[in-house]
PDB file of N, CA and C in Angstrom:
ATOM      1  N   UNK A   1       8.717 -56.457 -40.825  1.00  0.00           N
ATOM      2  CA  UNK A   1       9.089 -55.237 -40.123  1.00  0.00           C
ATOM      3  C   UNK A   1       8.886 -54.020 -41.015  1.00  0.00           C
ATOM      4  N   UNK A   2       9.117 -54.022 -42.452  1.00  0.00           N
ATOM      5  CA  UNK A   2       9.013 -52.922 -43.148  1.00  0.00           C
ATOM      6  C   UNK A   2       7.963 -52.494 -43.671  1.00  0.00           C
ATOM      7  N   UNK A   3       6.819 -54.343 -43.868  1.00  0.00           N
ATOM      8  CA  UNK A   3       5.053 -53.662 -43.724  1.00  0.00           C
ATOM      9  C   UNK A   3       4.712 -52.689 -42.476  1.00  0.00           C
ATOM     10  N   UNK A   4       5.066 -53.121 -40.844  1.00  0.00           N
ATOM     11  CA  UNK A   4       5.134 -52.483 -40.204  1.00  0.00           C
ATOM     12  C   UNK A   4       5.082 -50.814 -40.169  1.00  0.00           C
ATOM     13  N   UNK A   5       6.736 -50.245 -40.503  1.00  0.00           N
ATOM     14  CA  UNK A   5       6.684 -49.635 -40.446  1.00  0.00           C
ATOM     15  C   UNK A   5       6.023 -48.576 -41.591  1.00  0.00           C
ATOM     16  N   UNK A   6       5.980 -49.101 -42.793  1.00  0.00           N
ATOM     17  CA  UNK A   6       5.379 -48.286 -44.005  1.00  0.00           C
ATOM     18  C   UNK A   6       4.006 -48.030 -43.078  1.00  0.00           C
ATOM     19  N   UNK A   7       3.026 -48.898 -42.613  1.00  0.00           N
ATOM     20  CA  UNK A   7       2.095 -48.606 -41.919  1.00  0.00           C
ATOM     21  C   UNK A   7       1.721 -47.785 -40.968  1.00  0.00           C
ATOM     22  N   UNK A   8       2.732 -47.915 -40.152  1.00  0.00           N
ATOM     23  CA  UNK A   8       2.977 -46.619 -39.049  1.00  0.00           C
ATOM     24  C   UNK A   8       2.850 -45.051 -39.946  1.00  0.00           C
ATOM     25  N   UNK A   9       4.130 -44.940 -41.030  1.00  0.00           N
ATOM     26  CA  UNK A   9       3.941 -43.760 -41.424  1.00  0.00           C
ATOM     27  C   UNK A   9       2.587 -43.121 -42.415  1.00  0.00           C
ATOM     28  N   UNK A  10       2.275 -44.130 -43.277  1.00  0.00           N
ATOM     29  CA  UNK A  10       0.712 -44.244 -43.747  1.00  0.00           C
ATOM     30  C   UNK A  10      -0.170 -43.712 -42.907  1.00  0.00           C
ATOM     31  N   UNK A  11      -0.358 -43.994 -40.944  1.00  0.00           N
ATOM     32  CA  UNK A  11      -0.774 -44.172 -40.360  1.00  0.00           C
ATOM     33  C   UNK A  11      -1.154 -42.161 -40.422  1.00  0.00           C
ATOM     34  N   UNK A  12       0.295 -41.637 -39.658  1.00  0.00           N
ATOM     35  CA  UNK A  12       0.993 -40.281 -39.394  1.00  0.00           C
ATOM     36  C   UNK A  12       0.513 -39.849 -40.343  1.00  0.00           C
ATOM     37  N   UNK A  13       0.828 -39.827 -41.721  1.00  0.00           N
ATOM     38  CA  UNK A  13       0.615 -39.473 -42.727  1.00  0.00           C
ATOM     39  C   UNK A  13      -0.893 -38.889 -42.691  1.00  0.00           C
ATOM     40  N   UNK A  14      -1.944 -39.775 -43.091  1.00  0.00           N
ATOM     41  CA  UNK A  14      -3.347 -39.391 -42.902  1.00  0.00           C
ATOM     42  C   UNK A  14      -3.371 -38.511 -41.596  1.00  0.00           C
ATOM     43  N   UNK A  15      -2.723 -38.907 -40.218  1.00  0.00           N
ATOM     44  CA  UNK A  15      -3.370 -37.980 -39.168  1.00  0.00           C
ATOM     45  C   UNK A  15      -2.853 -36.446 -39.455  1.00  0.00           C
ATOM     46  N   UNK A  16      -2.108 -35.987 -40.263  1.00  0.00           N
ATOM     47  CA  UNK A  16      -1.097 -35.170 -40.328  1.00  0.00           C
ATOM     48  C   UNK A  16      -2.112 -34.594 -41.512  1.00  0.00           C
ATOM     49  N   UNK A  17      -2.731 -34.942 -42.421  1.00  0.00           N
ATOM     50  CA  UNK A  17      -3.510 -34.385 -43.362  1.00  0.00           C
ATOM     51  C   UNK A  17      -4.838 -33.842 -42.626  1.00  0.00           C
ATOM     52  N   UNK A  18      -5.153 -34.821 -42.247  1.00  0.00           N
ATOM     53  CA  UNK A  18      -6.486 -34.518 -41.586  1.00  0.00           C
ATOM     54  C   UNK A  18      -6.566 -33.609 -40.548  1.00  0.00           C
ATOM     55  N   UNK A  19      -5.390 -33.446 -39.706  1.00  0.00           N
ATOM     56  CA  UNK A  19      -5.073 -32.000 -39.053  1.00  0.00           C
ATOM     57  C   UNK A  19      -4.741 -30.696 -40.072  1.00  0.00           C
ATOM     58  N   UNK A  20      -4.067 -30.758 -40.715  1.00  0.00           N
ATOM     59  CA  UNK A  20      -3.991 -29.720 -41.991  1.00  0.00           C
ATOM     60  C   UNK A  20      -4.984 -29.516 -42.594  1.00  0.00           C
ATOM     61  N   UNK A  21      -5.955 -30.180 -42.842  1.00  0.00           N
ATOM     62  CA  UNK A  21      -7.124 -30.109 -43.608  1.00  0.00           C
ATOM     63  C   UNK A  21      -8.804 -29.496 -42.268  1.00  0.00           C
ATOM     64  N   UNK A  22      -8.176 -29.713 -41.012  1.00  0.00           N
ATOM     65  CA  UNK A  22      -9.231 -29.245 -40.439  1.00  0.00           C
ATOM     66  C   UNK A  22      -8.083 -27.665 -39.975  1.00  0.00           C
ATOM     67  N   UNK A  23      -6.618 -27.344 -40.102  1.00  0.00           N
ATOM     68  CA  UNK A  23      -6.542 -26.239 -39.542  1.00  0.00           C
ATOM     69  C   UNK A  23      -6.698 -25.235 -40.655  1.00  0.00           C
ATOM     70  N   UNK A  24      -7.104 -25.594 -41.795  1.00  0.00           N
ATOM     71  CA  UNK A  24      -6.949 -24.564 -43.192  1.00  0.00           C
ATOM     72  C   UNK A  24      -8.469 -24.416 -43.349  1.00  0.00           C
ATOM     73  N   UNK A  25      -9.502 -25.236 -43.085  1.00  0.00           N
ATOM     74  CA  UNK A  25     -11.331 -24.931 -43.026  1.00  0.00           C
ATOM     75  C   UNK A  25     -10.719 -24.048 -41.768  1.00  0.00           C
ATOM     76  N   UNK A  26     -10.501 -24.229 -41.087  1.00  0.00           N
ATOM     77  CA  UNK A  26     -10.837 -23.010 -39.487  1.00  0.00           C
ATOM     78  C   UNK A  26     -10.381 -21.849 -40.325  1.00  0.00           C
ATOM     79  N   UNK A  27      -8.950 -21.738 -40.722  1.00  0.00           N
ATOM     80  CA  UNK A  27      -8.412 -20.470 -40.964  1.00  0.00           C
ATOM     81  C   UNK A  27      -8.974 -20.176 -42.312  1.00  0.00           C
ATOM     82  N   UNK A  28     -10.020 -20.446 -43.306  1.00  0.00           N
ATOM     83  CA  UNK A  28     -10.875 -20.381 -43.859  1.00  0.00           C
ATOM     84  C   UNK A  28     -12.172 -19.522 -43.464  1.00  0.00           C
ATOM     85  N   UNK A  29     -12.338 -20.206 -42.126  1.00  0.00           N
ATOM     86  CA  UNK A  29     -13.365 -19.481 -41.884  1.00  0.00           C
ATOM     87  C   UNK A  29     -13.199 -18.127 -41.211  1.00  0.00           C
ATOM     88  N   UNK A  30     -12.277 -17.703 -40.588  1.00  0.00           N
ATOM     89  CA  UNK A  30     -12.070 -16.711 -40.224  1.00  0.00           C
ATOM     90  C   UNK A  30     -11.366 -15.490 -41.120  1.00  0.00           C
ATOM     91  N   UNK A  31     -11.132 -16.096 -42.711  1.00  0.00           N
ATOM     92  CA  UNK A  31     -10.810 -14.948 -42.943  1.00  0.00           C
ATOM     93  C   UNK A  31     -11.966 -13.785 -43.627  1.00  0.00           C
ATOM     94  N   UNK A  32     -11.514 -12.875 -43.144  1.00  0.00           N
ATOM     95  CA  UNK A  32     -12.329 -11.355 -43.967  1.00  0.00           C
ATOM     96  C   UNK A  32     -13.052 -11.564 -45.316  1.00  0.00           C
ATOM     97  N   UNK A  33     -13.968 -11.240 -45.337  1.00  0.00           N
ATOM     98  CA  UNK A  33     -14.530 -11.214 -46.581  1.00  0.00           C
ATOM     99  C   UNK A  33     -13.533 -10.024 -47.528  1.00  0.00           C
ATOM    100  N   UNK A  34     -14.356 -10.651 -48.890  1.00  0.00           N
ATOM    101  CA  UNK A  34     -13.540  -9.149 -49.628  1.00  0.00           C
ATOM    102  C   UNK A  34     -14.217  -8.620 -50.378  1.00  0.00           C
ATOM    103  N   UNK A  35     -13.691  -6.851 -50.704  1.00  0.00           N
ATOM    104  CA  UNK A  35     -14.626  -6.405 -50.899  1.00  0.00           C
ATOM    105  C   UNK A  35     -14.306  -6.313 -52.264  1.00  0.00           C
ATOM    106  N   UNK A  36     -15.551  -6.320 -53.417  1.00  0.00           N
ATOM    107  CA  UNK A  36     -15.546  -6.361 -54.295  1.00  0.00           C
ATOM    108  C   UNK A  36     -16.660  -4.970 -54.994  1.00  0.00           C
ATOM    109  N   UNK A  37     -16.485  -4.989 -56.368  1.00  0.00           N
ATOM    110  CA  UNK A  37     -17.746  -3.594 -56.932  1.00  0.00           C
ATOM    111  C   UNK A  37     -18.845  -4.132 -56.342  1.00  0.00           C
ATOM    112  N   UNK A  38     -19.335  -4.908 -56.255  1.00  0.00           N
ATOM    113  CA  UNK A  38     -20.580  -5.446 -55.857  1.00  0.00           C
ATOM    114  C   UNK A  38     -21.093  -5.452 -54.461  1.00  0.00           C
ATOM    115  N   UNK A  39     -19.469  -5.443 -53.422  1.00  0.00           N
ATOM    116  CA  UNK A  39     -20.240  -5.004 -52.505  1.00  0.00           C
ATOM    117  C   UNK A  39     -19.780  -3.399 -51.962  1.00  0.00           C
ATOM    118  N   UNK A  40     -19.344  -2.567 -53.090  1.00  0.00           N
ATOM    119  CA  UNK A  40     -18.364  -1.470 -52.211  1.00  0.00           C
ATOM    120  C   UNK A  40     -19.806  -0.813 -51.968  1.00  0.00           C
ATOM    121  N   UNK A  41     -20.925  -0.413 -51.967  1.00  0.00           N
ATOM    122  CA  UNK A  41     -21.602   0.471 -50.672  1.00  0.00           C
ATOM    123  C   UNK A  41     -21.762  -0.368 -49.962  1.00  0.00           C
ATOM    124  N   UNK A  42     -21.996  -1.442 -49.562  1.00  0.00           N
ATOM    125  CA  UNK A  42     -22.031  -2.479 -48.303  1.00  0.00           C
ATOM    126  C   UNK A  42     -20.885  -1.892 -47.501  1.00  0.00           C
ATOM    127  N   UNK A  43     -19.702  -1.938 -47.531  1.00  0.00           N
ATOM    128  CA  UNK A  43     -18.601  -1.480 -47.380  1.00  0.00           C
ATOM    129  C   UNK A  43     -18.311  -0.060 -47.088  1.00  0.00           C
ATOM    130  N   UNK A  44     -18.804   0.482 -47.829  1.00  0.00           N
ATOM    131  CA  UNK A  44     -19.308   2.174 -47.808  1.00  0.00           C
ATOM    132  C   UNK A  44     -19.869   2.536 -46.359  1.00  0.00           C
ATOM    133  N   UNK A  45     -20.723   1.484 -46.242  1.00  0.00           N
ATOM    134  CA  UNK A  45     -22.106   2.278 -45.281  1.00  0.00           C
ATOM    135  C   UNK A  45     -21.277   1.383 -44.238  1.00  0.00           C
ATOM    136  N   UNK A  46     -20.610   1.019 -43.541  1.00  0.00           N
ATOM    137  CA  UNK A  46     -20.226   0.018 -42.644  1.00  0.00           C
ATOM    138  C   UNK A  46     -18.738   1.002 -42.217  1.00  0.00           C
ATOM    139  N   UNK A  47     -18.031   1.381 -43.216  1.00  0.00           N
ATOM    140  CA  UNK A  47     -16.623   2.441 -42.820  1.00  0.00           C
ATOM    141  C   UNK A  47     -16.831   3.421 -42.424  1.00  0.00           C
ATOM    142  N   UNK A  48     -17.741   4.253 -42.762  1.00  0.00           N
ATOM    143  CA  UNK A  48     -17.536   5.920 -43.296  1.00  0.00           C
ATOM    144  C   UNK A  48     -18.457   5.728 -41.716  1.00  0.00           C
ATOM    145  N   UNK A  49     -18.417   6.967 -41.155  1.00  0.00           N
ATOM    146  CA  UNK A  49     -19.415   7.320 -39.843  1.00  0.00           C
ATOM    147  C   UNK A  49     -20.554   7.950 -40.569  1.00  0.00           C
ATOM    148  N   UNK A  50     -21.375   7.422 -39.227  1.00  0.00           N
ATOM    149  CA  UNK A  50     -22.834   8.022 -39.205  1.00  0.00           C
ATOM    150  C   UNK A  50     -22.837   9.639 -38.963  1.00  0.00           C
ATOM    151  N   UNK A  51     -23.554  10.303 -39.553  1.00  0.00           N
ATOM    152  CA  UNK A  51     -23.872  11.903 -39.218  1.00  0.00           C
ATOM    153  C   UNK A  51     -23.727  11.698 -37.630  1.00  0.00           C
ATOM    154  N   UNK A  52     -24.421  10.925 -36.240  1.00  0.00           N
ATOM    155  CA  UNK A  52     -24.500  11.152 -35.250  1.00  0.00           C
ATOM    156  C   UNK A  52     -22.940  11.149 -34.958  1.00  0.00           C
ATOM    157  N   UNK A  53     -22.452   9.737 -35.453  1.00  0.00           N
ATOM    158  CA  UNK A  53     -20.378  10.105 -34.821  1.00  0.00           C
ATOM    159  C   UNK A  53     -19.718  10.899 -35.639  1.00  0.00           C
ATOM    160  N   UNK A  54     -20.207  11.938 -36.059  1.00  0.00           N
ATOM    161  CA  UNK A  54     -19.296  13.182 -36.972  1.00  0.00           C
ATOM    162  C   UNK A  54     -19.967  14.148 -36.372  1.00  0.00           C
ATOM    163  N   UNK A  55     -20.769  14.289 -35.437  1.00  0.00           N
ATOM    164  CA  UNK A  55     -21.762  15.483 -34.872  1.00  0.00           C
ATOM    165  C   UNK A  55     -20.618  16.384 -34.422  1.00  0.00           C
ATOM    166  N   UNK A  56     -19.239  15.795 -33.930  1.00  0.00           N
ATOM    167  CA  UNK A  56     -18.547  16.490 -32.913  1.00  0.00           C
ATOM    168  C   UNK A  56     -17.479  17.947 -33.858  1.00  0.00           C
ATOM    169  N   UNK A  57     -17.637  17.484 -35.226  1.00  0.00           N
ATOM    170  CA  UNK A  57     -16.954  18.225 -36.367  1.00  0.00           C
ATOM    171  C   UNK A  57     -17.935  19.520 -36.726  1.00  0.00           C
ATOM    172  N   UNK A  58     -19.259  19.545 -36.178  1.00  0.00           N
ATOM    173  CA  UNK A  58     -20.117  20.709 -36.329  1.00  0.00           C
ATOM    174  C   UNK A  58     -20.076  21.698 -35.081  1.00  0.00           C
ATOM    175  N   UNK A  59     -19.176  21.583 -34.288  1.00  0.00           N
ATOM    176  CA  UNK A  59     -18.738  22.016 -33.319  1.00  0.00           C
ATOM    177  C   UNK A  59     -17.658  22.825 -33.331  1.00  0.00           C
ATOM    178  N   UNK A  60     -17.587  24.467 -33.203  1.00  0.00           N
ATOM    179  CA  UNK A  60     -16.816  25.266 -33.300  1.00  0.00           C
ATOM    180  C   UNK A  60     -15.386  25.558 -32.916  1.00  0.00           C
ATOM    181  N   UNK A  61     -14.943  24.914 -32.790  1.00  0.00           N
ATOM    182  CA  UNK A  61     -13.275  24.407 -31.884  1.00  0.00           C
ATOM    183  C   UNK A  61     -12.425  25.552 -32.514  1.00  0.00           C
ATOM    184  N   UNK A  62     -12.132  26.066 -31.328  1.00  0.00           N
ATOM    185  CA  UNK A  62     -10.851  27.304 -31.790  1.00  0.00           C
ATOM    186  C   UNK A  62      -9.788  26.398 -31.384  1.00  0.00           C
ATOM    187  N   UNK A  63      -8.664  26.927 -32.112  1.00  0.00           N
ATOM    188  CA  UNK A  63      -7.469  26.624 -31.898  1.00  0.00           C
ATOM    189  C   UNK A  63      -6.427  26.412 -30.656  1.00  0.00           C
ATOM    190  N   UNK A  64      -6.971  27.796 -29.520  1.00  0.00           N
ATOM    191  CA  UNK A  64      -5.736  27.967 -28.447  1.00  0.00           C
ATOM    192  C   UNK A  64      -7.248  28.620 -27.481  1.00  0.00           C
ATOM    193  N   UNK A  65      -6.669  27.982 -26.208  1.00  0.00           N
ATOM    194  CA  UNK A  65      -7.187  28.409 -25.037  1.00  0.00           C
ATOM    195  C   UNK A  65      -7.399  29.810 -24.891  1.00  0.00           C
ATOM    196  N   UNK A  66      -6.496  30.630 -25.395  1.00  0.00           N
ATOM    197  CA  UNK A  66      -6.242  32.103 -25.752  1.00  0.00           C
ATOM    198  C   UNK A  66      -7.801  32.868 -26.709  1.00  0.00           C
ATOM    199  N   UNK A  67      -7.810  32.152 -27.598  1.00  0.00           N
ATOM    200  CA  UNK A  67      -8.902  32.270 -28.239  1.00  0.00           C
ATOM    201  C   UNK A  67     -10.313  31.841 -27.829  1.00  0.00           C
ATOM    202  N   UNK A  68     -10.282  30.597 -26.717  1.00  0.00           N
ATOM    203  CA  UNK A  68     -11.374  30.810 -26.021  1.00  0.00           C
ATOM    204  C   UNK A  68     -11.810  31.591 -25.321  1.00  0.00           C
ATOM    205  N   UNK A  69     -11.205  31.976 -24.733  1.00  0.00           N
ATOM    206  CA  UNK A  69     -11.339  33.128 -23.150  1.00  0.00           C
ATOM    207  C   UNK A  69     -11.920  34.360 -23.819  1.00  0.00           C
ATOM    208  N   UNK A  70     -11.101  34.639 -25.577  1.00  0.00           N
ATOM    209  CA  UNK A  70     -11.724  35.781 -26.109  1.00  0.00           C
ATOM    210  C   UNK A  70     -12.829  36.132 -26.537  1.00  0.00           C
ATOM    211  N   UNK A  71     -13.615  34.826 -27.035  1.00  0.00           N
ATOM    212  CA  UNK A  71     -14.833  34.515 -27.594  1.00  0.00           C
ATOM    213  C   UNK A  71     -15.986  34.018 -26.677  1.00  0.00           C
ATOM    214  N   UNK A  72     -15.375  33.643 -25.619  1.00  0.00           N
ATOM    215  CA  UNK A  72     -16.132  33.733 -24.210  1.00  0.00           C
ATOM    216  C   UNK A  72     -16.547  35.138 -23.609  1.00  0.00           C
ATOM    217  N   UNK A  73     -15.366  35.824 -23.252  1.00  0.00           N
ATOM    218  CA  UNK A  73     -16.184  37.456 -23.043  1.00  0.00           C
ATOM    219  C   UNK A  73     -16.804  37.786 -23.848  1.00  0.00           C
ATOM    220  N   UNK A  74     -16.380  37.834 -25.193  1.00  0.00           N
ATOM    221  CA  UNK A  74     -17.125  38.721 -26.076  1.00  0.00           C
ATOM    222  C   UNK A  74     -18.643  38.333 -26.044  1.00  0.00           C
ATOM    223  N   UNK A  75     -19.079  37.017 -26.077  1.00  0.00           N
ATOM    224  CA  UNK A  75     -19.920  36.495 -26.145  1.00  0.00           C
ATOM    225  C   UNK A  75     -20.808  36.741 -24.676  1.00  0.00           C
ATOM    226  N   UNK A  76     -20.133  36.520 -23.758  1.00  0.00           N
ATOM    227  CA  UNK A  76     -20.283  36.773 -22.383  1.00  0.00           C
ATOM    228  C   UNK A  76     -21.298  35.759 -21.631  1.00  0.00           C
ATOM    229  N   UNK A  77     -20.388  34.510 -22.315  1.00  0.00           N
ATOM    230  CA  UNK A  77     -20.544  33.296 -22.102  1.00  0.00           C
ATOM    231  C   UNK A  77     -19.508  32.548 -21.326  1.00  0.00           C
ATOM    232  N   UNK A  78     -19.555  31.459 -20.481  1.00  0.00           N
ATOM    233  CA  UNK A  78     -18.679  30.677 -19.767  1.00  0.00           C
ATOM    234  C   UNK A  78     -17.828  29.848 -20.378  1.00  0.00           C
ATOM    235  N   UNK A  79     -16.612  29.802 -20.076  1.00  0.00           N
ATOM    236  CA  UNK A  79     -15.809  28.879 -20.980  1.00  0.00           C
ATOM    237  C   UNK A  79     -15.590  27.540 -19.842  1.00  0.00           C
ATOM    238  N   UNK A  80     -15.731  26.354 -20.247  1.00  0.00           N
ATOM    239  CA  UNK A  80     -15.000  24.981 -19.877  1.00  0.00           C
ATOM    240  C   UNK A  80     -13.901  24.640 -20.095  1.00  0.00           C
ATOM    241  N   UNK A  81     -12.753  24.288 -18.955  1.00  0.00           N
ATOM    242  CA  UNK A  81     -11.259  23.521 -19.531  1.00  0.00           C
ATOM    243  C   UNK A  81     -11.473  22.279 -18.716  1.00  0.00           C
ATOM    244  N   UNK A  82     -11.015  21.598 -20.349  1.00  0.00           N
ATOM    245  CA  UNK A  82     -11.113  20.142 -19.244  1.00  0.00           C
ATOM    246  C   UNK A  82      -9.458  19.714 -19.155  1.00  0.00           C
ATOM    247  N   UNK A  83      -9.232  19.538 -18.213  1.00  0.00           N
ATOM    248  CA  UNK A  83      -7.602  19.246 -18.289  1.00  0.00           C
ATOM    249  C   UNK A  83      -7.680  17.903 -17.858  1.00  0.00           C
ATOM    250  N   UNK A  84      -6.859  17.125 -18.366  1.00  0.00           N
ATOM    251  CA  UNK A  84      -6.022  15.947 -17.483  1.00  0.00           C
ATOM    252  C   UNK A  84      -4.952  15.486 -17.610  1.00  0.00           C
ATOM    253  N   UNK A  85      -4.354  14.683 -16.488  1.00  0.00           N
ATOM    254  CA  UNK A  85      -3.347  13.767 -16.049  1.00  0.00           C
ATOM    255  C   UNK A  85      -3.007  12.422 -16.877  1.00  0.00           C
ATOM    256  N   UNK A  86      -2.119  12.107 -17.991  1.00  0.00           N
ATOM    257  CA  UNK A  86      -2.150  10.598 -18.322  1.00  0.00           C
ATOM    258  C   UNK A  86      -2.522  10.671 -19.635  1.00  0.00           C
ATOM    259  N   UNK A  87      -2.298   9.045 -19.629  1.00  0.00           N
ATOM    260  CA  UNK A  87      -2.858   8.785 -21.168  1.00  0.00           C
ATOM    261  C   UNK A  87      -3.795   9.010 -21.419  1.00  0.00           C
ATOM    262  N   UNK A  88      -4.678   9.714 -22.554  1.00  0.00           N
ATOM    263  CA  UNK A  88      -6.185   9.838 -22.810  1.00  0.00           C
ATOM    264  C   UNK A  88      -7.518   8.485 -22.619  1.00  0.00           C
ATOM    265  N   UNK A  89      -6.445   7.603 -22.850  1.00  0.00           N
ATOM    266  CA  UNK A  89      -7.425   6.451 -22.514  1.00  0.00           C
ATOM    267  C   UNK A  89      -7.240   5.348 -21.757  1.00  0.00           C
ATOM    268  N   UNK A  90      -6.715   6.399 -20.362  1.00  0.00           N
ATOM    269  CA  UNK A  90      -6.588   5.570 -19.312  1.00  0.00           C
ATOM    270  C   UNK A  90      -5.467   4.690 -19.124  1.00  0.00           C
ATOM    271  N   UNK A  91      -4.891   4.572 -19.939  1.00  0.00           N
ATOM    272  CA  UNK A  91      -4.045   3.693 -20.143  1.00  0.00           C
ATOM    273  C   UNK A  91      -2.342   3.997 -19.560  1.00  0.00           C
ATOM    274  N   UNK A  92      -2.274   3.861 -17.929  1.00  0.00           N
ATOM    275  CA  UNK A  92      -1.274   4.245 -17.127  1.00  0.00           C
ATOM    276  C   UNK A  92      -0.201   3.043 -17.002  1.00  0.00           C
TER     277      UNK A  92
END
């Protein structure tokens, strides 16, 4: 009875490793690389934005609606308001 059961847990034992040992390769593989000197412009060029998604910072943005309307006549140019309702990203 006690070969038995030593066997049983022997048994558990291995299945219990061999699940631990395939859930630590998975969570292995999914973790993040890291960044090291060697790869910080890899890293560099992958964070920082492209000139095209910073285009919107070369764009003259006054402060207050007040100040548009002023720089619109003067200019004697049309001003745009975009207003809305809600969360900015839709998210009601």
């Amino acid at each position: 009875m006690l070969a038995v059961l030593a066997l049983a847990l022997a048994t558990l034992q291995s299945a219990d490793d061999a699940d631990w040992k395939r859930e630590r390769e998975a969570a292995l593989a999914l973790r993040a690389p890291v960044a090291t000197l060697s790869t910080l412009d890899e890293w560099r060029a992958t964070i920082l934005p492209t000139p095209e998604e910073s285009a919107w910072s070369a764009i003259p943005w006054l402060a207050s609606f007040a100040d548009g309307i002023r720089r619109a006549d003067a200019d004697r140019k049309p001003l745009l308001l975009w207003a809305m309702n809600g969360h900015p990203l839709g998210c009601t």
